[in-house]
C-alpha atoms as a PDB file:
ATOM      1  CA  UNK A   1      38.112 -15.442 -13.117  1.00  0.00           C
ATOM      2  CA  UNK A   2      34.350 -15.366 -14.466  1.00  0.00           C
ATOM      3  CA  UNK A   3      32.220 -12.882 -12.196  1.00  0.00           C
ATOM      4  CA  UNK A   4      29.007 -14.633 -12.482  1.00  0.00           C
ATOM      5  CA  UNK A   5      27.212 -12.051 -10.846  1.00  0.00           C
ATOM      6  CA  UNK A   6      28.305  -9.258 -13.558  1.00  0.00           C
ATOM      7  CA  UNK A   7      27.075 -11.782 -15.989  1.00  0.00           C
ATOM      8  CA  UNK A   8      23.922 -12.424 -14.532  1.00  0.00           C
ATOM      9  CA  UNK A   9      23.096  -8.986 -14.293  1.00  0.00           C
ATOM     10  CA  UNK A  10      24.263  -8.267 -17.692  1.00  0.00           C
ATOM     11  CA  UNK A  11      21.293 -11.252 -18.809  1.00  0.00           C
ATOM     12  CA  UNK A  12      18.510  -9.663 -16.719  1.00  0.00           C
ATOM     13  CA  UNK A  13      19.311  -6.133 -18.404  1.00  0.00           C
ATOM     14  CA  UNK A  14      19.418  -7.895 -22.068  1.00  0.00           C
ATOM     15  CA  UNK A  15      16.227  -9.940 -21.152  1.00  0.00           C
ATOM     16  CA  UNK A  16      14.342  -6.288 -19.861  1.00  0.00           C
ATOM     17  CA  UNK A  17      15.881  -4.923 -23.053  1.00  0.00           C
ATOM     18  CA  UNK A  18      14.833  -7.467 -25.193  1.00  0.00           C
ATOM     19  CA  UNK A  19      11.124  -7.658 -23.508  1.00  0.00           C
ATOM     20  CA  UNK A  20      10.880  -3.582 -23.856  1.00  0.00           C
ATOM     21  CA  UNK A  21      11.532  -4.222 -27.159  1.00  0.00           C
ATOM     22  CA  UNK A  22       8.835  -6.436 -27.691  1.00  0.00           C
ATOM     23  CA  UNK A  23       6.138  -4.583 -26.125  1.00  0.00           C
ATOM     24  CA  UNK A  24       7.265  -1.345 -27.628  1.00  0.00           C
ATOM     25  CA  UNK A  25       6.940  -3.657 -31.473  1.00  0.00           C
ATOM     26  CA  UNK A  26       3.575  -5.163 -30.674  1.00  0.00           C
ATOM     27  CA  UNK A  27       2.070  -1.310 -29.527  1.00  0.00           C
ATOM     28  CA  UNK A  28       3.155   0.147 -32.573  1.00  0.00           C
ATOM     29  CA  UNK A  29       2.007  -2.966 -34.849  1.00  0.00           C
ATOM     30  CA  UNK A  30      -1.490  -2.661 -32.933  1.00  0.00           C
ATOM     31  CA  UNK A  31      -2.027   0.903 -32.706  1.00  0.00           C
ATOM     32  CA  UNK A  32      -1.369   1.167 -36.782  1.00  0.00           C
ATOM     33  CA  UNK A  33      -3.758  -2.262 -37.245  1.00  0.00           C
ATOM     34  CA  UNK A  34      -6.131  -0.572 -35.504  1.00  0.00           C
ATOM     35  CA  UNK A  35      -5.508   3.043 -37.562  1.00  0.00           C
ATOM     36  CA  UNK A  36      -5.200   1.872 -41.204  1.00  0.00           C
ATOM     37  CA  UNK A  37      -5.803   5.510 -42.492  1.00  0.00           C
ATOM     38  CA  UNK A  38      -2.439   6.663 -41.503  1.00  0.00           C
ATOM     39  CA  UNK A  39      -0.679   4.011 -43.189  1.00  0.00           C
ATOM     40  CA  UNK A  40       1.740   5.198 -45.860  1.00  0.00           C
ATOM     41  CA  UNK A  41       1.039   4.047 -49.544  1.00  0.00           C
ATOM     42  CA  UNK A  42       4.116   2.572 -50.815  1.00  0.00           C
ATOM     43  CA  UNK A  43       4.128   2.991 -54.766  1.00  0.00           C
ATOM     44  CA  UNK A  44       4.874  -0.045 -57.021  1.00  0.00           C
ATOM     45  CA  UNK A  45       5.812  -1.201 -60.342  1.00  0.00           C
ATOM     46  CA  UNK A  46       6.465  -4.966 -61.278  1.00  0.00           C
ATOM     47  CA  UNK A  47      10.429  -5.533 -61.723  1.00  0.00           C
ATOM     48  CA  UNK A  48       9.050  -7.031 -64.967  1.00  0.00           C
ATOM     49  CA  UNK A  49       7.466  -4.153 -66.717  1.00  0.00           C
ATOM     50  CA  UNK A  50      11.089  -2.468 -67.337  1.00  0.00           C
ATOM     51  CA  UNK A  51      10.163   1.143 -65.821  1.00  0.00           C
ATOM     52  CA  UNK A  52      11.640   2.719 -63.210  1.00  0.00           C
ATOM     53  CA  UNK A  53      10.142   5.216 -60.966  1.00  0.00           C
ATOM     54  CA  UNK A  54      11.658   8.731 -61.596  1.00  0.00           C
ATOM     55  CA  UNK A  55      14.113  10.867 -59.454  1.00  0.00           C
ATOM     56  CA  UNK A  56      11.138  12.836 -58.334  1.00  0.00           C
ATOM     57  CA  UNK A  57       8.918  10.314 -57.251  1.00  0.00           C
ATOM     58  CA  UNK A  58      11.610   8.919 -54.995  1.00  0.00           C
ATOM     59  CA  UNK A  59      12.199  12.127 -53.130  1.00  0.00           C
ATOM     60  CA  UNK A  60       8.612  12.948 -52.746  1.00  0.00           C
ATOM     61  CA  UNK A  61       7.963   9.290 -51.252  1.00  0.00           C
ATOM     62  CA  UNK A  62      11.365   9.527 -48.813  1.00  0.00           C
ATOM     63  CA  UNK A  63      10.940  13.314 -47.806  1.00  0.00           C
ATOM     64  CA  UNK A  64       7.932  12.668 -45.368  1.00  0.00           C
ATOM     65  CA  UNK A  65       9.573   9.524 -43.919  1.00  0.00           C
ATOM     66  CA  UNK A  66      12.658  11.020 -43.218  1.00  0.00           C
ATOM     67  CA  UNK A  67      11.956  14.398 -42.138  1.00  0.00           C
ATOM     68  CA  UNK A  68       9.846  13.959 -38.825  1.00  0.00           C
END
């Protein structure tokens, strides 16, 4: 037999969840709108242009982002 109470619950912890989530998303979106110094510069080359970006550039742009 369903326990629609355990259910229930379950929904109002998914829905806090879900809102935490939310307002946790739109702080760090705002706080880094409003701080565009500290954004990270993501390197690029057109997919067209046939270079690739070499072994060293990748670690250099992954080390900071990974190591915190």
């Amino acid at each position: 037999m369903l326990n629609f109470r355990r259910l229930f619950s379950r929904k109002l912890r998914l829905d806090d969840a879900r809102q935490r989530a939310i307002a946790e998303t739109s702080a760090f979106l705002t706080w880094h709108l409003d701080h565009p110094e500290h954004a990270v510069a993501i390197p690029v080359i057109p997919s067209t242009s046939g270079r690739r970006f070499p072994p060293s550039l990748t670690e250099a742009f992954w080390a900071p982002l990974l190591t915190d």
